[in-house]
PDB file of N, CA and C in Angstrom:
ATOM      1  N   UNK A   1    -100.532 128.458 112.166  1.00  0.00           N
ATOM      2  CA  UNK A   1    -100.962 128.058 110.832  1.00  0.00           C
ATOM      3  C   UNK A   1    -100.214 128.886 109.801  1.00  0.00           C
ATOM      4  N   UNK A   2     -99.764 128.448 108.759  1.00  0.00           N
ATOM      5  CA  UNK A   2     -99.422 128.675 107.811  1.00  0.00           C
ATOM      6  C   UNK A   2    -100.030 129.428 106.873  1.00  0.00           C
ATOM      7  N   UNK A   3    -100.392 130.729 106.459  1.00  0.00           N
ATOM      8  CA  UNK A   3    -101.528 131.260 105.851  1.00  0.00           C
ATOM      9  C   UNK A   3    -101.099 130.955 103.796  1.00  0.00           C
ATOM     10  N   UNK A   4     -99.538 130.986 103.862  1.00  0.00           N
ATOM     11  CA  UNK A   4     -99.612 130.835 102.539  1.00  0.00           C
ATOM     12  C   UNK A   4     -99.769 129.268 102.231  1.00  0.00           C
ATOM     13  N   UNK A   5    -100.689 128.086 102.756  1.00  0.00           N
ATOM     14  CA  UNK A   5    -101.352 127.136 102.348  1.00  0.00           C
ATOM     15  C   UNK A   5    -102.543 127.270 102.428  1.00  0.00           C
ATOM     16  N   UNK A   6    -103.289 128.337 102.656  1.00  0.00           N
ATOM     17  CA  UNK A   6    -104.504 128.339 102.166  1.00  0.00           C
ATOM     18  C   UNK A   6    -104.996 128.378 100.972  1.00  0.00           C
ATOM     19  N   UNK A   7    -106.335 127.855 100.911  1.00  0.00           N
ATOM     20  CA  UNK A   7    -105.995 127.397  99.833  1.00  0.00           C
ATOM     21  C   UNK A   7    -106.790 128.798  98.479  1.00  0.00           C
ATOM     22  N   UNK A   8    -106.907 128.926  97.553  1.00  0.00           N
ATOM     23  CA  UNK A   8    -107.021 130.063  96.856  1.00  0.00           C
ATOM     24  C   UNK A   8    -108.838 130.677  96.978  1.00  0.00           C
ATOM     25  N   UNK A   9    -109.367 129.495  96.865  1.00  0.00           N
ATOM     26  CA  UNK A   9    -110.124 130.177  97.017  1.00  0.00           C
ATOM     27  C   UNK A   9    -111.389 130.255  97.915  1.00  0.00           C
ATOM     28  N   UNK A  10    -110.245 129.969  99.124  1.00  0.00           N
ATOM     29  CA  UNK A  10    -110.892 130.106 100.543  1.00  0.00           C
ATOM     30  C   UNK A  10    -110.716 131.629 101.048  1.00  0.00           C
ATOM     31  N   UNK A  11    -109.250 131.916 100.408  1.00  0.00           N
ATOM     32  CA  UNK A  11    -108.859 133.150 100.217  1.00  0.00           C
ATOM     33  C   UNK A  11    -109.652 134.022 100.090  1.00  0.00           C
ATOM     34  N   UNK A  12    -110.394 133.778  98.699  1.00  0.00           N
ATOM     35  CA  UNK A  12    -110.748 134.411  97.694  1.00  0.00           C
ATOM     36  C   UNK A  12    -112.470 134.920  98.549  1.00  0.00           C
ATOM     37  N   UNK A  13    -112.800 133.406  99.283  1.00  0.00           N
ATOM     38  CA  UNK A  13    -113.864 134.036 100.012  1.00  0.00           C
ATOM     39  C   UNK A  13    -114.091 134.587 101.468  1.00  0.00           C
ATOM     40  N   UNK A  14    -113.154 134.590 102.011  1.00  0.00           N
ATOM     41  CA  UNK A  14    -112.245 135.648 102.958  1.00  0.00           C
ATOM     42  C   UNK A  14    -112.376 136.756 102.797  1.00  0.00           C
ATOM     43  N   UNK A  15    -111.829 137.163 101.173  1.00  0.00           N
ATOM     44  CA  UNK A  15    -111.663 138.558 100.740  1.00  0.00           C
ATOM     45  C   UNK A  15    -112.928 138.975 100.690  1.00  0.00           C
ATOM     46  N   UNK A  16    -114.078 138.677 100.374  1.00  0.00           N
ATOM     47  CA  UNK A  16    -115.304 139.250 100.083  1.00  0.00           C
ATOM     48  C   UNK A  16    -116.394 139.069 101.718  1.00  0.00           C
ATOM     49  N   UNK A  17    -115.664 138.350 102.539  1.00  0.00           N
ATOM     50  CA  UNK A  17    -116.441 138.554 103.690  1.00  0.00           C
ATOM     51  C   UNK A  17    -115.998 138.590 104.839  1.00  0.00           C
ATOM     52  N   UNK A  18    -115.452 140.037 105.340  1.00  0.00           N
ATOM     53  CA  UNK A  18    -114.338 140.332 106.416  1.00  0.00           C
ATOM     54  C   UNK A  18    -114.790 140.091 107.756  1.00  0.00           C
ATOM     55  N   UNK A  19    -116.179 139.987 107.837  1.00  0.00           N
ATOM     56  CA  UNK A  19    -116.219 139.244 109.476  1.00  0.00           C
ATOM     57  C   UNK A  19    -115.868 138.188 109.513  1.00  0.00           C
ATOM     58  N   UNK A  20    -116.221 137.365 108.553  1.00  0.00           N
ATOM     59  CA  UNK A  20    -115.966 135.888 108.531  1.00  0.00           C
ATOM     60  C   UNK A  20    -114.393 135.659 108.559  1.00  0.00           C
ATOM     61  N   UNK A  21    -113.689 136.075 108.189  1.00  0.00           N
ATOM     62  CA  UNK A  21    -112.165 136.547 107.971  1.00  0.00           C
ATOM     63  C   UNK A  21    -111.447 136.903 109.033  1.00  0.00           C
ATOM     64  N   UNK A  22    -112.449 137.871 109.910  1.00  0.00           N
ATOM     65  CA  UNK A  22    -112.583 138.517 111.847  1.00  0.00           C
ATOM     66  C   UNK A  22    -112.132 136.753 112.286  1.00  0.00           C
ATOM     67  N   UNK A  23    -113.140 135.970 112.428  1.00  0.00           N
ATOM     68  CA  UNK A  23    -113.875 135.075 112.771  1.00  0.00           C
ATOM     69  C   UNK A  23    -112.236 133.931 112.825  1.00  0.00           C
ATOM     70  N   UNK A  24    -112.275 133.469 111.515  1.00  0.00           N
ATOM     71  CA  UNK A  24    -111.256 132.866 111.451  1.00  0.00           C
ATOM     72  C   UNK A  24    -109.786 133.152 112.051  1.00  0.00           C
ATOM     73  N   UNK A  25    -109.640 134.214 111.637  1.00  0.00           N
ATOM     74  CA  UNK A  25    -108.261 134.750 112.377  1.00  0.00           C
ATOM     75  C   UNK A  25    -108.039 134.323 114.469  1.00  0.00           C
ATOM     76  N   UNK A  26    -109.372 134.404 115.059  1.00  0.00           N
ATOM     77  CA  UNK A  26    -109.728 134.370 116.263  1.00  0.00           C
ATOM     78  C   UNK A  26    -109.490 132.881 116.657  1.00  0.00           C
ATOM     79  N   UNK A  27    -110.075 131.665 115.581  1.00  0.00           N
ATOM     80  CA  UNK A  27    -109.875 130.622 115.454  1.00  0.00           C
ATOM     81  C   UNK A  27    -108.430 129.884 116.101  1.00  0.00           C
ATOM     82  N   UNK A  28    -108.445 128.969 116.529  1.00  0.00           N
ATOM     83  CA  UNK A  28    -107.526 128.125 117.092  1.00  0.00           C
ATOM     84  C   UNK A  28    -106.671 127.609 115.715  1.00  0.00           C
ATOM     85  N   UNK A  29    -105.599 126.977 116.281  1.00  0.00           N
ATOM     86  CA  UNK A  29    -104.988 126.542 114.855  1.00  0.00           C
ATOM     87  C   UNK A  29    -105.849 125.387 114.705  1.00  0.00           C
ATOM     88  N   UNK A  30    -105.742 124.597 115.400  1.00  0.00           N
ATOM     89  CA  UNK A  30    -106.705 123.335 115.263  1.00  0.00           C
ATOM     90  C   UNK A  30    -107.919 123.841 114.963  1.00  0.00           C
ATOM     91  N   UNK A  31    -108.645 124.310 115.249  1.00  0.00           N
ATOM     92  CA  UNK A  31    -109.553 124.578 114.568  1.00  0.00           C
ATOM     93  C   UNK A  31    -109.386 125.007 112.964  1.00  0.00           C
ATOM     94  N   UNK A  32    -108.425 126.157 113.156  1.00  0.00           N
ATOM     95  CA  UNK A  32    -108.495 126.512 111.830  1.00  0.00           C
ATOM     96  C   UNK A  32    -107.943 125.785 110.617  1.00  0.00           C
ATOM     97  N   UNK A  33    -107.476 124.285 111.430  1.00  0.00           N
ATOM     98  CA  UNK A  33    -107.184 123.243 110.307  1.00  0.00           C
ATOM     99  C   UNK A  33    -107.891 122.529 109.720  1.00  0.00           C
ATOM    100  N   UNK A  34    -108.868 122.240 110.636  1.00  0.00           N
ATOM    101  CA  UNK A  34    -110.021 121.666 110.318  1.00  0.00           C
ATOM    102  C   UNK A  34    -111.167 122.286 109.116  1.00  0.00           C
ATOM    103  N   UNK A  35    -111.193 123.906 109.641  1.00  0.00           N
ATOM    104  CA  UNK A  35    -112.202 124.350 108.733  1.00  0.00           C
ATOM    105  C   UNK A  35    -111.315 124.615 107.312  1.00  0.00           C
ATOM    106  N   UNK A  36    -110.179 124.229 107.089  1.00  0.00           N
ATOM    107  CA  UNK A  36    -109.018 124.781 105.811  1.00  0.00           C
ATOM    108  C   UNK A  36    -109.556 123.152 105.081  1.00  0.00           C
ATOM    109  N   UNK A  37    -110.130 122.154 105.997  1.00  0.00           N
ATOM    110  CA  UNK A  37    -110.218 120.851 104.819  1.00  0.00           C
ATOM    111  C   UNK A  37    -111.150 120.425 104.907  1.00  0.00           C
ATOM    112  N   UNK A  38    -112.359 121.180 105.559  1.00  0.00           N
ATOM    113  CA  UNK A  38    -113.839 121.232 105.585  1.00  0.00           C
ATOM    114  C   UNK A  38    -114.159 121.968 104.470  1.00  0.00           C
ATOM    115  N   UNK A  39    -113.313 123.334 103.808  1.00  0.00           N
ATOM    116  CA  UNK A  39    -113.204 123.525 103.023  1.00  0.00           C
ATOM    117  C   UNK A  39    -112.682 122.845 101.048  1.00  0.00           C
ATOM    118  N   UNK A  40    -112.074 122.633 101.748  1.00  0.00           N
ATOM    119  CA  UNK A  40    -111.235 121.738 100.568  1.00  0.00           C
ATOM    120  C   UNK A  40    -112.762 120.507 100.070  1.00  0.00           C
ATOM    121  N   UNK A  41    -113.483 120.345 100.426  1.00  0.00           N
ATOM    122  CA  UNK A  41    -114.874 119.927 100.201  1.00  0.00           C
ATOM    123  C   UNK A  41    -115.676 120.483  99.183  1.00  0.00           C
ATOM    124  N   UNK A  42    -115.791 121.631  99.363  1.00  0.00           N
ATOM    125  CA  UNK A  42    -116.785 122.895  98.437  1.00  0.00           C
ATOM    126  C   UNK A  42    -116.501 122.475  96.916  1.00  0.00           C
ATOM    127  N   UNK A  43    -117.328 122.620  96.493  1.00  0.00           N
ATOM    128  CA  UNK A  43    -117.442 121.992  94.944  1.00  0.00           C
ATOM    129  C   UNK A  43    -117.695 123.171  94.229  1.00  0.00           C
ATOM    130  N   UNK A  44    -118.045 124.124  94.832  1.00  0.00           N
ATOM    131  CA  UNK A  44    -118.317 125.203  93.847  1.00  0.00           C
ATOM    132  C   UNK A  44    -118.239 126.474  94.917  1.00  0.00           C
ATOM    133  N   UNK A  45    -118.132 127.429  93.964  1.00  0.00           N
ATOM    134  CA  UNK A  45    -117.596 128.963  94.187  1.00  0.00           C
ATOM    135  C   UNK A  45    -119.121 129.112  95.570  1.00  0.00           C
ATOM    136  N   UNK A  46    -120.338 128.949  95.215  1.00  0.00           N
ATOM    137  CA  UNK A  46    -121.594 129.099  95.935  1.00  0.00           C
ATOM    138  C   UNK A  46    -121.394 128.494  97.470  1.00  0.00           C
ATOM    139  N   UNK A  47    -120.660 127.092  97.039  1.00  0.00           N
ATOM    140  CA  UNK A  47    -120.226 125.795  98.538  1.00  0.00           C
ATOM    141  C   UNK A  47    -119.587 126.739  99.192  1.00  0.00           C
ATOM    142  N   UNK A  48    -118.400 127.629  98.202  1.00  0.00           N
ATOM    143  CA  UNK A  48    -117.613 127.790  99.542  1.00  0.00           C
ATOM    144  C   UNK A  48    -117.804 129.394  99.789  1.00  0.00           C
ATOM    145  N   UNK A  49    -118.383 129.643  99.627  1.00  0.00           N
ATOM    146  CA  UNK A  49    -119.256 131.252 100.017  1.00  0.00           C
ATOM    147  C   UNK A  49    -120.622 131.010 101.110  1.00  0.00           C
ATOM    148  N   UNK A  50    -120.852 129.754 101.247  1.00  0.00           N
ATOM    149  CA  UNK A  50    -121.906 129.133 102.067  1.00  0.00           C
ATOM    150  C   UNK A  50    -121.143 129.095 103.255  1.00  0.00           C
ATOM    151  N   UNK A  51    -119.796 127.939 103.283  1.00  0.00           N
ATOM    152  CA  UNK A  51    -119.046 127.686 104.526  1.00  0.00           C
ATOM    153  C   UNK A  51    -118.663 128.916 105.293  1.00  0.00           C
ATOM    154  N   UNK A  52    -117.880 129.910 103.947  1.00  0.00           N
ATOM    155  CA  UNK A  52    -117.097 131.250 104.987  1.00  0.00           C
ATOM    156  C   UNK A  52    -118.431 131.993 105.524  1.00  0.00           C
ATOM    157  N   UNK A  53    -119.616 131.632 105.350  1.00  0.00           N
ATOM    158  CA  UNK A  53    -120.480 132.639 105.789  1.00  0.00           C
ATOM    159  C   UNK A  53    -121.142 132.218 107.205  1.00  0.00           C
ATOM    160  N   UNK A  54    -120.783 130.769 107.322  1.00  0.00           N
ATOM    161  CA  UNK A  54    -121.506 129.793 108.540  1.00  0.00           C
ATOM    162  C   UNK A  54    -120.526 130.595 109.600  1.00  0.00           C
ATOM    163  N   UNK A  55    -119.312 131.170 108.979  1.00  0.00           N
ATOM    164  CA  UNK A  55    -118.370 131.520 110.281  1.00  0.00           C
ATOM    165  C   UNK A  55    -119.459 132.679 111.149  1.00  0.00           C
ATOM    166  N   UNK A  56    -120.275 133.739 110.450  1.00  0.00           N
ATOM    167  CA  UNK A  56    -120.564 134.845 110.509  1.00  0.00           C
ATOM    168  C   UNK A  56    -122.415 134.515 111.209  1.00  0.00           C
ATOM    169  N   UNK A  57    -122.633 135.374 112.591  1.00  0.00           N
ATOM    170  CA  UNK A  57    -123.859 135.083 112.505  1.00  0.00           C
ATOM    171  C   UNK A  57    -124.944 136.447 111.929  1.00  0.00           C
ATOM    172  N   UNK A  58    -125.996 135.875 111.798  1.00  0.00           N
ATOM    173  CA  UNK A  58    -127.094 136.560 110.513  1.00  0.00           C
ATOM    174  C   UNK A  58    -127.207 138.086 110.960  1.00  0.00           C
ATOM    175  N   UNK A  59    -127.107 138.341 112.058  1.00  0.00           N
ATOM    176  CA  UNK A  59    -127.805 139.471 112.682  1.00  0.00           C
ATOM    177  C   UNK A  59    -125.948 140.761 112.823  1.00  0.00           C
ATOM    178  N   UNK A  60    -125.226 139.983 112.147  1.00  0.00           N
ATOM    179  CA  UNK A  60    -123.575 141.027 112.626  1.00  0.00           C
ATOM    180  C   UNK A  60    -123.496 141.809 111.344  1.00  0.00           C
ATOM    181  N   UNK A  61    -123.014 142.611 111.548  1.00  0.00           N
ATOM    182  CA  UNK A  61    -122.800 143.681 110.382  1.00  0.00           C
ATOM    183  C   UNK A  61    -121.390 143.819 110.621  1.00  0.00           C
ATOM    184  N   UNK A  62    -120.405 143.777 109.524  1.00  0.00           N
ATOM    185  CA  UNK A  62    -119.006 144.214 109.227  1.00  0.00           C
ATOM    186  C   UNK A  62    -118.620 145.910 109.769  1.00  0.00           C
ATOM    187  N   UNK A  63    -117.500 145.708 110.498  1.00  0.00           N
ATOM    188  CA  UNK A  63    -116.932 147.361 110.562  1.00  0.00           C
ATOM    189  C   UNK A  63    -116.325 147.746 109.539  1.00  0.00           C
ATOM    190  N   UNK A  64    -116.364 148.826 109.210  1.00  0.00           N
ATOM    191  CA  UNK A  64    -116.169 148.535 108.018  1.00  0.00           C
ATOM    192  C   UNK A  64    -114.142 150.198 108.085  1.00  0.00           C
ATOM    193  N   UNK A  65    -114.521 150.457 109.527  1.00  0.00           N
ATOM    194  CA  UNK A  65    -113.800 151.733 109.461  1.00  0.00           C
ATOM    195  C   UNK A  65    -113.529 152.401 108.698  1.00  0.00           C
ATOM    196  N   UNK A  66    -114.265 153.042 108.228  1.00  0.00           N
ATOM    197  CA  UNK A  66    -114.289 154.553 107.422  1.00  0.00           C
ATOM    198  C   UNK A  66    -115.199 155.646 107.430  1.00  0.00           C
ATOM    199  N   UNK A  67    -114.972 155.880 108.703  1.00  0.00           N
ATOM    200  CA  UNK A  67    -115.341 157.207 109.072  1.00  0.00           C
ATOM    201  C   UNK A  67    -114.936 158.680 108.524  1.00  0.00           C
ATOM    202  N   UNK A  68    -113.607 158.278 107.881  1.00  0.00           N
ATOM    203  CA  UNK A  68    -113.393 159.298 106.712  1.00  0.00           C
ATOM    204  C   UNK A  68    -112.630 158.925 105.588  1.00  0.00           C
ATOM    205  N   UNK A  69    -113.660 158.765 104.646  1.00  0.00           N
ATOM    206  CA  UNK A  69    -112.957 158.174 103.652  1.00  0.00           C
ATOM    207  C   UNK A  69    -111.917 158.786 102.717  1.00  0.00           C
ATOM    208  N   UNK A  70    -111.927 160.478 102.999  1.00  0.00           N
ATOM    209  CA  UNK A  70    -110.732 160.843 102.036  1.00  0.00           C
ATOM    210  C   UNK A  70    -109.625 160.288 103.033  1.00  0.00           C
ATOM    211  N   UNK A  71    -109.457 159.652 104.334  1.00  0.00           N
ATOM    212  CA  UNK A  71    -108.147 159.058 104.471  1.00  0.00           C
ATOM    213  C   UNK A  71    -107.348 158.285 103.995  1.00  0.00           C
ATOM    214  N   UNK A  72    -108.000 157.648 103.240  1.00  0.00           N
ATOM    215  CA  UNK A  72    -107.831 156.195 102.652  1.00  0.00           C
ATOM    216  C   UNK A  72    -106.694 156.779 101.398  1.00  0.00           C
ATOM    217  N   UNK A  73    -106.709 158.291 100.784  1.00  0.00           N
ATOM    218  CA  UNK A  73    -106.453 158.725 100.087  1.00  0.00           C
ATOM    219  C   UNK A  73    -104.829 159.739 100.167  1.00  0.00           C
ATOM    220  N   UNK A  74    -104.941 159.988 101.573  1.00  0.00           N
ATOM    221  CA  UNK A  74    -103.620 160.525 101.880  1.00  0.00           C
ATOM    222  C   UNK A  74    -102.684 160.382 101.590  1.00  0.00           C
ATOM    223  N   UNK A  75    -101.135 160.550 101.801  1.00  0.00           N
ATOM    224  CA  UNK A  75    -100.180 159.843 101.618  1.00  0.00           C
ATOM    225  C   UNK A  75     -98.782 161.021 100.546  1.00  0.00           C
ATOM    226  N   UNK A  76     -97.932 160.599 100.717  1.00  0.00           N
ATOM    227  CA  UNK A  76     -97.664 161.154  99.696  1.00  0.00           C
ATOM    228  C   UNK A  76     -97.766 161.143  98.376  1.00  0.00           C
ATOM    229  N   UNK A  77     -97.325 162.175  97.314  1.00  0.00           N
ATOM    230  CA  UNK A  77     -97.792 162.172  95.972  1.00  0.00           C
ATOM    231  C   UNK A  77     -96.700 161.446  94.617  1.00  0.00           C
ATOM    232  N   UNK A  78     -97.013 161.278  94.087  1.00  0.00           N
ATOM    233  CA  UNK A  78     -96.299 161.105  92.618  1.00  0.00           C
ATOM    234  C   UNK A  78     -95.431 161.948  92.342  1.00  0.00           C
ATOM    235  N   UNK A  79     -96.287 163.217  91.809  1.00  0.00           N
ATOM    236  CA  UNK A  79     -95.663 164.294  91.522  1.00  0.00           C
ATOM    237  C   UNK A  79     -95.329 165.841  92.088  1.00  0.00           C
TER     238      UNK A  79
END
């Protein structure tokens, strides 16, 4: 699958729900073509925050890895 035809703001609810995001990635292409124009359906920002969430079941909690969050911060400096 092609990820830069997804569409924006399937994206968009991807970004705000990373199991569901887990979920999809795991997805078949065929499958994941199907749910890209099962999407294309959603009429509103709520529709399609409903669908990316059907990926996810009620009882899973996101990893979220950050067990230390000054890592996130490392790196080299500016100055």
């Amino acid at each position: 699958m092609d990820y830069n035809t997804l569409p924006i703001g399937l994206g968009l609810a991807f970004a705000n729900n990373r199991l569901a995001m887990d979920r999809f990635v795991d997805m078949t292409d065929e499958e994941k073509e199907e749910f890209v124009e099962r999407s294309r359906g959603a009429m509103s920002e709520r529709d399609m925050d409903q669908l990316v969430a059907s990926l996810v079941k009620e009882d899973e909690k996101p990893d979220l890895h950050l067990e230390n969050v000054n890592q996130i911060f490392k790196g080299p400096s500016i100055g």
